[in-house]
Every structure is written in structure tokens, then in C-alpha cells.
N, C-alpha and C. Protein backbone atom coordinates (compact mmCIF):
# COMPACT_ATOMS: atom_id res chain seq x y z
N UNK A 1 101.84 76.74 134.16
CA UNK A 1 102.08 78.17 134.06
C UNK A 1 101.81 78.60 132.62
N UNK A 2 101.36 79.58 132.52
CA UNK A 2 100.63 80.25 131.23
C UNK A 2 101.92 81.58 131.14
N UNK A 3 102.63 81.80 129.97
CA UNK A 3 103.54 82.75 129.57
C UNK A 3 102.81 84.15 129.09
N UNK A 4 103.49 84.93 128.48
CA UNK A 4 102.70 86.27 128.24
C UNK A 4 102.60 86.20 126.50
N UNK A 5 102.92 84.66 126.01
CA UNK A 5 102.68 84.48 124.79
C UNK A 5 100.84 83.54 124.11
N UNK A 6 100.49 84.00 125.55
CA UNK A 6 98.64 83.72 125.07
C UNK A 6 97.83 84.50 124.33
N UNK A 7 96.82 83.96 123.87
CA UNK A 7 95.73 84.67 123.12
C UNK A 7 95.52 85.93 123.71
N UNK A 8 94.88 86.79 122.78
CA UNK A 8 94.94 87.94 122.97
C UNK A 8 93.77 88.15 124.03
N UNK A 9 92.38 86.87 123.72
CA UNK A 9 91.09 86.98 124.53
C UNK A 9 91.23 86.40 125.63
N UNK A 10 92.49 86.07 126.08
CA UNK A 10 92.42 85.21 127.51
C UNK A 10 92.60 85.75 128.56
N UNK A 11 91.62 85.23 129.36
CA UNK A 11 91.54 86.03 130.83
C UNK A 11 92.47 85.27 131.89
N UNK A 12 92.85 86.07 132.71
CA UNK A 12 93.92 85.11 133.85
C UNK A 12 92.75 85.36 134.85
N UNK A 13 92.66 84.01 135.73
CA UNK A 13 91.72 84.01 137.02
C UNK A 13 92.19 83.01 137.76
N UNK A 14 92.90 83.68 139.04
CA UNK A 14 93.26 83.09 140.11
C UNK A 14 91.79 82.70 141.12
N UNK A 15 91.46 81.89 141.89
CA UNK A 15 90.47 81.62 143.13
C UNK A 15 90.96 81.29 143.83
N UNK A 16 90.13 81.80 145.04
CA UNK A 16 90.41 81.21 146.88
C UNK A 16 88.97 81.46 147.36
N UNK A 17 88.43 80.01 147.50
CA UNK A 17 87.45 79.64 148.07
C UNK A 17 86.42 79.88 147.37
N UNK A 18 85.27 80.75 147.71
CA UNK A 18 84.14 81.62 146.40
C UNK A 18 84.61 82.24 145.63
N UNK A 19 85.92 82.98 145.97
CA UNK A 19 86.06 84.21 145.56
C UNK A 19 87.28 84.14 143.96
N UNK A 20 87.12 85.00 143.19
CA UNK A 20 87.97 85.17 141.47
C UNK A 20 88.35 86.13 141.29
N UNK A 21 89.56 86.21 141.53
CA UNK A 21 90.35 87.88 140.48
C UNK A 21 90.22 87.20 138.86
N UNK A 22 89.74 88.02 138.10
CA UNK A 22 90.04 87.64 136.42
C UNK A 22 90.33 89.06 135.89
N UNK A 23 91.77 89.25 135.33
CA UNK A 23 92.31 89.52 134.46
C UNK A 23 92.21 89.71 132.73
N UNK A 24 91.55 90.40 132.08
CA UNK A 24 91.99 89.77 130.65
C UNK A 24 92.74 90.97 129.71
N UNK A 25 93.23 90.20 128.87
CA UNK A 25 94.58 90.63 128.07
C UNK A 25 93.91 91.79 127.18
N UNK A 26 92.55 91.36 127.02
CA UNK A 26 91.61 92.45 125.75
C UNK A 26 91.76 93.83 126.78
N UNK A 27 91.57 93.69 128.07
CA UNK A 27 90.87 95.37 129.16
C UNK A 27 92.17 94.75 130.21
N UNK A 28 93.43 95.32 129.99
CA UNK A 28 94.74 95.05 130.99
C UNK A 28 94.75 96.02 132.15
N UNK A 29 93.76 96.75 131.95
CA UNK A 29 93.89 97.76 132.44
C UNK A 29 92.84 97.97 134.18
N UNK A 30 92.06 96.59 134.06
CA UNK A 30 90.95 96.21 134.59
C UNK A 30 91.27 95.02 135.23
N UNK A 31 90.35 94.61 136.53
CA UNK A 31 90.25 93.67 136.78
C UNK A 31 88.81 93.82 137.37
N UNK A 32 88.19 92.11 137.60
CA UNK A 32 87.30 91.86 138.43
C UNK A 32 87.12 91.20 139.74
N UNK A 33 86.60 91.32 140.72
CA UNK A 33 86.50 90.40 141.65
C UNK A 33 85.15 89.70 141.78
N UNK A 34 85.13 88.43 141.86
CA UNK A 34 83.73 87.83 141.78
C UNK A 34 83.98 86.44 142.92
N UNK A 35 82.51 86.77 143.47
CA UNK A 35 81.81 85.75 144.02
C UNK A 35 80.92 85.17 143.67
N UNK A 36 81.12 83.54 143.50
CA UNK A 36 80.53 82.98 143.00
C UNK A 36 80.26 83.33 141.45
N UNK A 37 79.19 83.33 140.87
CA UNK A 37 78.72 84.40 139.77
C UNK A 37 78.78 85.56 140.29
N UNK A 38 78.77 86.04 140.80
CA UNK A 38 78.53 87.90 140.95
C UNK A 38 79.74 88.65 141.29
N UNK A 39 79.60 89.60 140.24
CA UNK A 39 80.62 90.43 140.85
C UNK A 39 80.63 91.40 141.27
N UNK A 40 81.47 91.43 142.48
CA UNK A 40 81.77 92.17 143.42
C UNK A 40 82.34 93.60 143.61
N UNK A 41 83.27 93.60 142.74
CA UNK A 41 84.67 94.43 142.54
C UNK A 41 84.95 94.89 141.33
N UNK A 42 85.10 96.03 141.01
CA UNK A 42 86.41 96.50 139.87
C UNK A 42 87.22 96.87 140.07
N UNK A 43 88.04 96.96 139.23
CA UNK A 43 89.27 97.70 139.68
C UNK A 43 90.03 98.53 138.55
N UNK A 44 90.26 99.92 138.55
CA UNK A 44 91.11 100.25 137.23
C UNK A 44 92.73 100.94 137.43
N UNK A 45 93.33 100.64 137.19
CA UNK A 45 94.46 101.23 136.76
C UNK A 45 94.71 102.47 136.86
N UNK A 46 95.70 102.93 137.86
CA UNK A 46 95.40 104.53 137.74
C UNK A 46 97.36 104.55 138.02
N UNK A 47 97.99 105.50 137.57
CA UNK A 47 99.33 105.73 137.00
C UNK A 47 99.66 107.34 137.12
N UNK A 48 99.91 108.13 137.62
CA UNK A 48 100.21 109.30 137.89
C UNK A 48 101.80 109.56 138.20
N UNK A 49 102.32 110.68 137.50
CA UNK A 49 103.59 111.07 137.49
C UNK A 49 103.66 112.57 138.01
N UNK A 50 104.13 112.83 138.92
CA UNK A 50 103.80 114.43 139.55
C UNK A 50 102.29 114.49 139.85
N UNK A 51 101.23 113.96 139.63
CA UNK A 51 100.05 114.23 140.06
C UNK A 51 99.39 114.49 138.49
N UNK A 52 99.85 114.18 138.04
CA UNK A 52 99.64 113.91 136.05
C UNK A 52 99.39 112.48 135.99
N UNK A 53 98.13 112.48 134.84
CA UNK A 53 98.06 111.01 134.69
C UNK A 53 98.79 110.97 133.54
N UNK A 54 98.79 109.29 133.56
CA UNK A 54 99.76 108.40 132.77
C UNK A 54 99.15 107.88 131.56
N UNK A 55 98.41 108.10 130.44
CA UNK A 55 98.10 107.46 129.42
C UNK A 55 98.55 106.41 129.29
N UNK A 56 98.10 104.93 129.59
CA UNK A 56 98.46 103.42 129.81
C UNK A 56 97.94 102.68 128.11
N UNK A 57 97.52 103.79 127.32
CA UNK A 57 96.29 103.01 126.10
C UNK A 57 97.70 102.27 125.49
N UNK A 58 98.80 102.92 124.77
CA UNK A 58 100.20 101.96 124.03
C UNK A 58 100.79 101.10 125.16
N UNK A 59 100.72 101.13 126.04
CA UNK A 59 101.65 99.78 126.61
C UNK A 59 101.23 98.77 126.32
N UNK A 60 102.41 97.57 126.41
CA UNK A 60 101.91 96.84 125.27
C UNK A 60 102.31 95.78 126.51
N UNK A 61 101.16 95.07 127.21
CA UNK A 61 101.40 94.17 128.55
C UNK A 61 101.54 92.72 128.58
N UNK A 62 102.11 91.97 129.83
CA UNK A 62 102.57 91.14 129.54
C UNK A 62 102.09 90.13 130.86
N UNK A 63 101.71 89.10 130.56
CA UNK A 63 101.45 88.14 131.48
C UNK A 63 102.22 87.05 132.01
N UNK A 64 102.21 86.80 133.47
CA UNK A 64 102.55 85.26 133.44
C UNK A 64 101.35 84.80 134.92
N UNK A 65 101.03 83.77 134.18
CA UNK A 65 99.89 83.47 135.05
C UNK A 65 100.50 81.51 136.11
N UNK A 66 100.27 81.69 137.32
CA UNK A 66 100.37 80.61 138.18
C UNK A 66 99.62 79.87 138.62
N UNK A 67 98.94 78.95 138.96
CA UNK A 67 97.73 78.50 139.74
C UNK A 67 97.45 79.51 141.15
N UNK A 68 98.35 80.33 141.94
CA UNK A 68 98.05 80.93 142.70
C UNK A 68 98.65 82.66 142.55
N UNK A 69 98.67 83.01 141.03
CA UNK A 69 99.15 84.22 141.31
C UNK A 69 99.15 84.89 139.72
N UNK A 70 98.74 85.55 139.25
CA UNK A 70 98.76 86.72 138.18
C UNK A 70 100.21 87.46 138.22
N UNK A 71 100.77 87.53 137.23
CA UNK A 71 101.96 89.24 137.26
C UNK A 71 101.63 89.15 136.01
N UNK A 72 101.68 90.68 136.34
CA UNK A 72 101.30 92.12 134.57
C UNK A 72 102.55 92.66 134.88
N UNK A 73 103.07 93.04 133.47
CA UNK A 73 104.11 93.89 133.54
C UNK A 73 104.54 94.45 132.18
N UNK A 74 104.45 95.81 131.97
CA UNK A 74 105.19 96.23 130.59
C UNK A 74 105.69 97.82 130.83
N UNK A 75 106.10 98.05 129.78
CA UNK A 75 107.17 99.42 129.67
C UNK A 75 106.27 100.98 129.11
N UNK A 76 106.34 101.95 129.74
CA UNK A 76 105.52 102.84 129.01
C UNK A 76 106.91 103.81 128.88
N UNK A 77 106.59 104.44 127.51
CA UNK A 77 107.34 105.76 127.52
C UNK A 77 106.80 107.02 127.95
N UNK A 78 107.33 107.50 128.66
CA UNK A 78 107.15 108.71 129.79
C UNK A 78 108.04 109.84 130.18
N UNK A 79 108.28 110.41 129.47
CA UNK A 79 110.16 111.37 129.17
C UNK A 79 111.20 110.19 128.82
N UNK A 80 111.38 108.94 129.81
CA UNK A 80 111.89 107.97 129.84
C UNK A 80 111.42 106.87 129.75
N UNK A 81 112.11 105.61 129.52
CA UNK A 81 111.61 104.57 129.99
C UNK A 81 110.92 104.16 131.34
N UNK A 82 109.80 104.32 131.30
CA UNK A 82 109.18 103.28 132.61
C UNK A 82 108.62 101.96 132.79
N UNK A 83 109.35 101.23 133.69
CA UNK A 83 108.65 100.01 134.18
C UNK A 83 108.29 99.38 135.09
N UNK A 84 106.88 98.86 134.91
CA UNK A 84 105.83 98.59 135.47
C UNK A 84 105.71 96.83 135.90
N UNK A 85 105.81 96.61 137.16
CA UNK A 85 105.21 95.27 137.48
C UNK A 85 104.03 94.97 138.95
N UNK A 86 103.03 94.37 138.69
CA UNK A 86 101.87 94.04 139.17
C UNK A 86 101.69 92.34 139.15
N UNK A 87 101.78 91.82 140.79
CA UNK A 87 101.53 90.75 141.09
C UNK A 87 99.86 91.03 141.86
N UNK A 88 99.08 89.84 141.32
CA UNK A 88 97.73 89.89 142.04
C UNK A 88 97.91 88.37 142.84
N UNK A 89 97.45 88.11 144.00
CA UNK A 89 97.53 86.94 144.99
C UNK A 89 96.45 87.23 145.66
N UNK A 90 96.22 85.91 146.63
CA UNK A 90 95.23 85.87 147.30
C UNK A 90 95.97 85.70 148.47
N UNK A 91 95.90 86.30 150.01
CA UNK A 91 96.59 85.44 151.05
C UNK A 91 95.63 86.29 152.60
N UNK A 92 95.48 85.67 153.21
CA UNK A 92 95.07 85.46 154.67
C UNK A 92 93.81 86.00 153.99
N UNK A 93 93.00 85.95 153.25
CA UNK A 93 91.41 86.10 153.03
C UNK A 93 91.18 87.64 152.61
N UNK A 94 92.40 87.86 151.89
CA UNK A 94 92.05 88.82 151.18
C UNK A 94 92.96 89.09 149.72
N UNK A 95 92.54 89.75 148.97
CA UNK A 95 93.20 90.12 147.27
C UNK A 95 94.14 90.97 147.76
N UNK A 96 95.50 90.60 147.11
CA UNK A 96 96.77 91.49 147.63
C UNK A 96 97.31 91.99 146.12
N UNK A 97 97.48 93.44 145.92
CA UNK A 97 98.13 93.44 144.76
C UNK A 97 99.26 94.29 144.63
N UNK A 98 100.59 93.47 144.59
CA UNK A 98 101.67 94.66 144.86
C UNK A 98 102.25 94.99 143.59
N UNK A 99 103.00 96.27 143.66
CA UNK A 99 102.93 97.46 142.53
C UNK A 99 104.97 97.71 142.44
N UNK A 100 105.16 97.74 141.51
CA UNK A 100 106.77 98.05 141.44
C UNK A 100 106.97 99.02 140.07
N UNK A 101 107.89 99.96 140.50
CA UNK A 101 107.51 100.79 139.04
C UNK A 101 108.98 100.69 139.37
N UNK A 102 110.06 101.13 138.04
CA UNK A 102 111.02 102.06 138.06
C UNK A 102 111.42 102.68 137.20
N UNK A 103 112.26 103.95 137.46
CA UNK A 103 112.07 104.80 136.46
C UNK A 103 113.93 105.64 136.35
N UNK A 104 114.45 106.28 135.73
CA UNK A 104 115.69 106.52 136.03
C UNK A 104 115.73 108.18 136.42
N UNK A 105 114.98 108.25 136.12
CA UNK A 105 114.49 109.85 136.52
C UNK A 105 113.74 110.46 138.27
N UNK A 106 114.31 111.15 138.78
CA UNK A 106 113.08 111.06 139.73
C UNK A 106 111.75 112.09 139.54
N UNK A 107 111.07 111.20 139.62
CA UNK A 107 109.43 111.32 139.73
C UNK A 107 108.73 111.00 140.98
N UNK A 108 107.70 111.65 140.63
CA UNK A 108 106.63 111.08 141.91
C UNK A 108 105.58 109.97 141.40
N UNK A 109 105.74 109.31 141.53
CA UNK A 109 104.88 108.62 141.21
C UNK A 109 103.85 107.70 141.77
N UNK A 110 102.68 107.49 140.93
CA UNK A 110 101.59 107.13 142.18
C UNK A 110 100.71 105.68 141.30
N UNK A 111 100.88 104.55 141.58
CA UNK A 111 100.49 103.50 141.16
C UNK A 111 99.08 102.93 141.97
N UNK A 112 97.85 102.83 141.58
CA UNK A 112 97.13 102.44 142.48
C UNK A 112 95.87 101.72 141.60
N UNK A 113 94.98 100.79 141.96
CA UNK A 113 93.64 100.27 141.44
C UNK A 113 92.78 101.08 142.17
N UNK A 114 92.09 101.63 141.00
CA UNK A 114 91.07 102.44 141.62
C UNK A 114 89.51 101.47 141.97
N UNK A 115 89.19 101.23 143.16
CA UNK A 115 88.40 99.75 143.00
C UNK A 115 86.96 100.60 143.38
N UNK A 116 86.00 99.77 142.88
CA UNK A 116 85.02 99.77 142.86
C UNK A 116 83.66 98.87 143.38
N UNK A 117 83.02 99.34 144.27
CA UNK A 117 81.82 97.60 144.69
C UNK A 117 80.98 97.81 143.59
N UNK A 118 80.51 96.81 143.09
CA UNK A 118 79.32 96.90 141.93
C UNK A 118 77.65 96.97 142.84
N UNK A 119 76.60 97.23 142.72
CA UNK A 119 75.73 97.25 142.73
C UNK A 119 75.01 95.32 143.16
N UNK A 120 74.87 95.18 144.43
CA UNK A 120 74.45 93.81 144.50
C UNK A 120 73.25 93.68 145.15
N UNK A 121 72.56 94.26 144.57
CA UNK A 121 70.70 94.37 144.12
C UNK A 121 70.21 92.86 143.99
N UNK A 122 69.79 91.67 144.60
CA UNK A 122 69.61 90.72 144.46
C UNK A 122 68.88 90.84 143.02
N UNK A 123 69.30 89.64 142.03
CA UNK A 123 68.66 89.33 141.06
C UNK A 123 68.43 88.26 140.62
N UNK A 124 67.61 87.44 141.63
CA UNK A 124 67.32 85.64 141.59
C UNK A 124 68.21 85.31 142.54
N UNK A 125 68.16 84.51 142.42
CA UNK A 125 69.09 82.76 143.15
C UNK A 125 70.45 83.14 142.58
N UNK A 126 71.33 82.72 143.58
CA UNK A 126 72.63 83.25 143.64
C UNK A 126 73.06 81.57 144.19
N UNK A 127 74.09 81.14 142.63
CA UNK A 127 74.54 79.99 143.15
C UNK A 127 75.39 79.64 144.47
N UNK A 128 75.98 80.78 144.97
CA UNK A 128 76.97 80.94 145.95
C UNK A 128 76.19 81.90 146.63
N UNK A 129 75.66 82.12 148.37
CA UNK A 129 75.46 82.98 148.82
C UNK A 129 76.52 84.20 148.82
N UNK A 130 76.03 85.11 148.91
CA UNK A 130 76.77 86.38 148.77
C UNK A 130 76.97 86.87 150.23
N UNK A 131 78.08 86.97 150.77
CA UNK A 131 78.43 87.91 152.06
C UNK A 131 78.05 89.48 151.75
N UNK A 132 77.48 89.86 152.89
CA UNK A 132 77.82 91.11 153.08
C UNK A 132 79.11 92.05 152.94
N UNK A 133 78.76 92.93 151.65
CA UNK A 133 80.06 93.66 151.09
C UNK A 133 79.96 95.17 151.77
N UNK A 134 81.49 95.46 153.09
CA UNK A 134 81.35 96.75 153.08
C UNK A 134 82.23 97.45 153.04
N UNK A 135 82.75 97.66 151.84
CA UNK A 135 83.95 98.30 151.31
C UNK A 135 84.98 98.42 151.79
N UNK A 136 85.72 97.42 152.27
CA UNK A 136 86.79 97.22 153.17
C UNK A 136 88.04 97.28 152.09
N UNK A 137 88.99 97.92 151.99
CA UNK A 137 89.97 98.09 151.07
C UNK A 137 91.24 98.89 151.59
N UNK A 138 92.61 98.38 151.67
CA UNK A 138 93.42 99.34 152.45
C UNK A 138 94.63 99.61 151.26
N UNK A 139 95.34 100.39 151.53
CA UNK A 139 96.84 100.90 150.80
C UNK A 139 97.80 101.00 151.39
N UNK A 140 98.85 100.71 150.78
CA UNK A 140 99.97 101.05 151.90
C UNK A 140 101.40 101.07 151.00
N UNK A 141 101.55 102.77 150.72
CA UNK A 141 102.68 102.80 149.66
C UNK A 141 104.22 103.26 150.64
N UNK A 142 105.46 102.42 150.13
CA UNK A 142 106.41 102.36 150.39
C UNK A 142 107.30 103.58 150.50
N UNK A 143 108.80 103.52 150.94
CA UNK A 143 108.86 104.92 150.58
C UNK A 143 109.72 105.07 149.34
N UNK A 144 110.73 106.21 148.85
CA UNK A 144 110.73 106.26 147.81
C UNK A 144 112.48 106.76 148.20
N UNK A 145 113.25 106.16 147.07
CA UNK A 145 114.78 106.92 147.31
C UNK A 145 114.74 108.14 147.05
N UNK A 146 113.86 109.20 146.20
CA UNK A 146 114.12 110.36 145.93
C UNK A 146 113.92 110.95 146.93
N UNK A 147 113.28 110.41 148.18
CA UNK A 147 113.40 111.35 149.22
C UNK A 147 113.95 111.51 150.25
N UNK A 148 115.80 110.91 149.50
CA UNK A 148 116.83 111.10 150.35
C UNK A 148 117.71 112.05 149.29
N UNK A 149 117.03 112.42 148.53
CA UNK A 149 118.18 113.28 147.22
C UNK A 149 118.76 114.37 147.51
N UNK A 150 117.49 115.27 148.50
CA UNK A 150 117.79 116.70 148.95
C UNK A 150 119.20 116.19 150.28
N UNK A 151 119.86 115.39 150.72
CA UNK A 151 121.09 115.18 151.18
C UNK A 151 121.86 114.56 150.45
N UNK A 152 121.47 114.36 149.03
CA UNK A 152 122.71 113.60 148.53
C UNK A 152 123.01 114.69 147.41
N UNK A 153 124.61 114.78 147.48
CA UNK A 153 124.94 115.65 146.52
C UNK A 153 125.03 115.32 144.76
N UNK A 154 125.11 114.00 144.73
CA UNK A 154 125.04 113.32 143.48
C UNK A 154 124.06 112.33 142.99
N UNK A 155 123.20 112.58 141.80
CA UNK A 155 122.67 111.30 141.50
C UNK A 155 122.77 110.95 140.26
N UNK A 156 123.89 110.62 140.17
CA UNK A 156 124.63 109.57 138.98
C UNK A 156 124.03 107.91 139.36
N UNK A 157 123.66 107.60 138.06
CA UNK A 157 123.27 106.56 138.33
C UNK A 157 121.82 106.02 139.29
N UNK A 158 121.37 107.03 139.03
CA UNK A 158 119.69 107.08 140.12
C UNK A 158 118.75 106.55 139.08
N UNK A 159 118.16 105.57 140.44
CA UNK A 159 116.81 104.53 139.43
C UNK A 159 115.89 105.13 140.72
N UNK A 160 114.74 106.04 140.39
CA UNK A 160 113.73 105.67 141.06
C UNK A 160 113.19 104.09 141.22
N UNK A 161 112.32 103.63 142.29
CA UNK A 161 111.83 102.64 142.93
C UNK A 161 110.37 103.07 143.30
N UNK A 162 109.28 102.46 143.02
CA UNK A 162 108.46 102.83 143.72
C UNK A 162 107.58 101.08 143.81
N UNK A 163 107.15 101.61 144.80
CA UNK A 163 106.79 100.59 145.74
C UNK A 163 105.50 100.51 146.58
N UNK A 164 104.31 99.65 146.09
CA UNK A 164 103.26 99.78 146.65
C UNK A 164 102.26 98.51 147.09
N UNK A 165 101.85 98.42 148.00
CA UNK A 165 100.60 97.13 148.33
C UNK A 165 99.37 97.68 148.26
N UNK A 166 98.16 97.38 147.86
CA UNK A 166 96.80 97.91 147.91
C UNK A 166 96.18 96.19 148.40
N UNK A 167 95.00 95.83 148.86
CA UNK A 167 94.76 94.64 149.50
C UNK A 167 93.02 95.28 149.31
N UNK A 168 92.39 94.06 149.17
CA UNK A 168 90.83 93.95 149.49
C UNK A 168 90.45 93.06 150.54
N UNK A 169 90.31 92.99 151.65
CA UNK A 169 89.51 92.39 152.57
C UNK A 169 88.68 91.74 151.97
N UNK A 170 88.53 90.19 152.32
CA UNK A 170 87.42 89.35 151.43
C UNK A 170 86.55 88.23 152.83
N UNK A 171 87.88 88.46 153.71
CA UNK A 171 86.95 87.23 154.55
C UNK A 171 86.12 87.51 155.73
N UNK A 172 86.39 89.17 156.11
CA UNK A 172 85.25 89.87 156.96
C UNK A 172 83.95 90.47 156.13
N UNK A 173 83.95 90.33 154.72
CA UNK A 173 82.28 90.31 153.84
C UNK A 173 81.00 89.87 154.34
């Protein structure tokens, strides 16, 4: 296990089978997906509060890396303290990446990788054949306690929760 006390240039990269999520500490904000050599996938960081984005450039992030699993996680200031955790895994043949924010305030908030297919224009010999990529990508965000507030007469002591899965399909490619 790799702590969140690594080099600043080190990339985290989990695999399953062809396929590589890599991570690096320089662009936290990013990931890749690759087959074989080629890559497949981007992915960026997207953070919205009321439908406002989240300026992510000062957070200051944190790794712990597994043989089968990535978590990012750090604190942004945002009226309040917010915090942020992101596990990346691989499971039933596809990239799973679940999302946990909390906040003490209620907000809306919207955590998601904005992903991307790259351009796979054959260019030579491809050490790994390449599957057919067709943008298969699903979401599926949780629900949220603030939207039991309008019946509750008190919120002393209220932690927003937010709660999200986003997944890439990798083994129907």
C-alpha cells in the first residue's frame, strides 16, 4: 500500500486484464483509462454547489493507493468546510468510481467525472488489440438528507451527505 505521503510525480494505476485507471498527483483532478497502450478515456472532475462550480485548483489531495483500488480525498473551503472522498475500482468488467462529499451546511451538490472517449484513429500496431469503444458509461446518484428538511423542524447538528456511483462499462467494448 502506497500512503498519500508519495512523490509529488507519482501516478496511481490500478489494472484488470488490458485495461488501467492511472491517477497522478501532478493533474488530481484527471484520470485516464487505457488499453493496452492506448487510451481510451478521460475523465475530469466536475464539483458543483447549487449548480455553481467548485474551483478544485487549492485543494490540497490525498492518496492511498491498493493493488486493487485508488482513494483521493481532501478538504475544499466552500462557505464551509467540505469533504471530499473518491474510491476508483475495477469490478464485474467495468471502472467503478464512488463519490462521498460532506458538508455541514445544506447544499446541493453535484460530484461527477466528466469522461471522455479519446479519438482511436488506428496509428500502427497496437500491442493489445483494441475493442470496439461505444461510449457506454452510467451514473447513479444517491439521495440526499436535505431532502427530508422541508418536514423537519430542526437542523441542529445537520451534516449534508452526498453520495454518488458513476461506472464505465469495459467488458461489452
Amino acid at each position: 500500500m502506497v500512503s498519500e505521503e508519495s512523490a509529488p510525480n507519482r501516478c496511481y494505476t490500478i489494472a484488470q486484464n488490458h485495461w488501467q485507471l492511472r491517477v497522478a498527483r501532478i493533474t488530481p483532478t484527471t484520470f485516464q483509462v487505457v488499453h493496452g497502450d492506448t487510451l481510451v478515456f478521460e475523465g475530469r472532475l466536475i464539483i458543483e454547489n447549487n449548480g455553481q462550480p467548485i474551483n478544485l485548483e487549492s485543494v490540497q489531495w490525498k492518496f492511498r493507493h491498493r493493488a486493487d483500488r485508488v482513494e483521493q480525498w481532501g478538504q475544499i473551503s466552500h462557505v464551509d468546510q467540505l469533504s471530499i472522498n473518491m474510491n476508483y475500482y475495477f469490478h464485474q468488467g467495468a471502472l467503478v468510481i464512488e463519490y462521498l462529499a460532506r458538508n455541514s451546511i445544506p447544499t446541493r451538490l453535484e460530484i461527477r467525472h466528466e469522461v471522455h472517449a479519446k479519438d482511436l484513429s488506428p496509428v500502427g500496431q497496437l500491442s493489445t488489440p483494441l475493442p470496439e469503444v461505444n461510449h457506454h458509461w452510467h451514473r447513479r446518484r444517491h439521495g440526499l438528507p436535505s431532502d427530508f428538511l422541508v418536514q423537519s423542524a430542526s437542523t441542529d447538528l445537520f451534516r449534508e451527505a452526498f453520495s454518488a456511483t458513476q461506472w464505465i462499462v469495459l467488458d461489452k467494448m
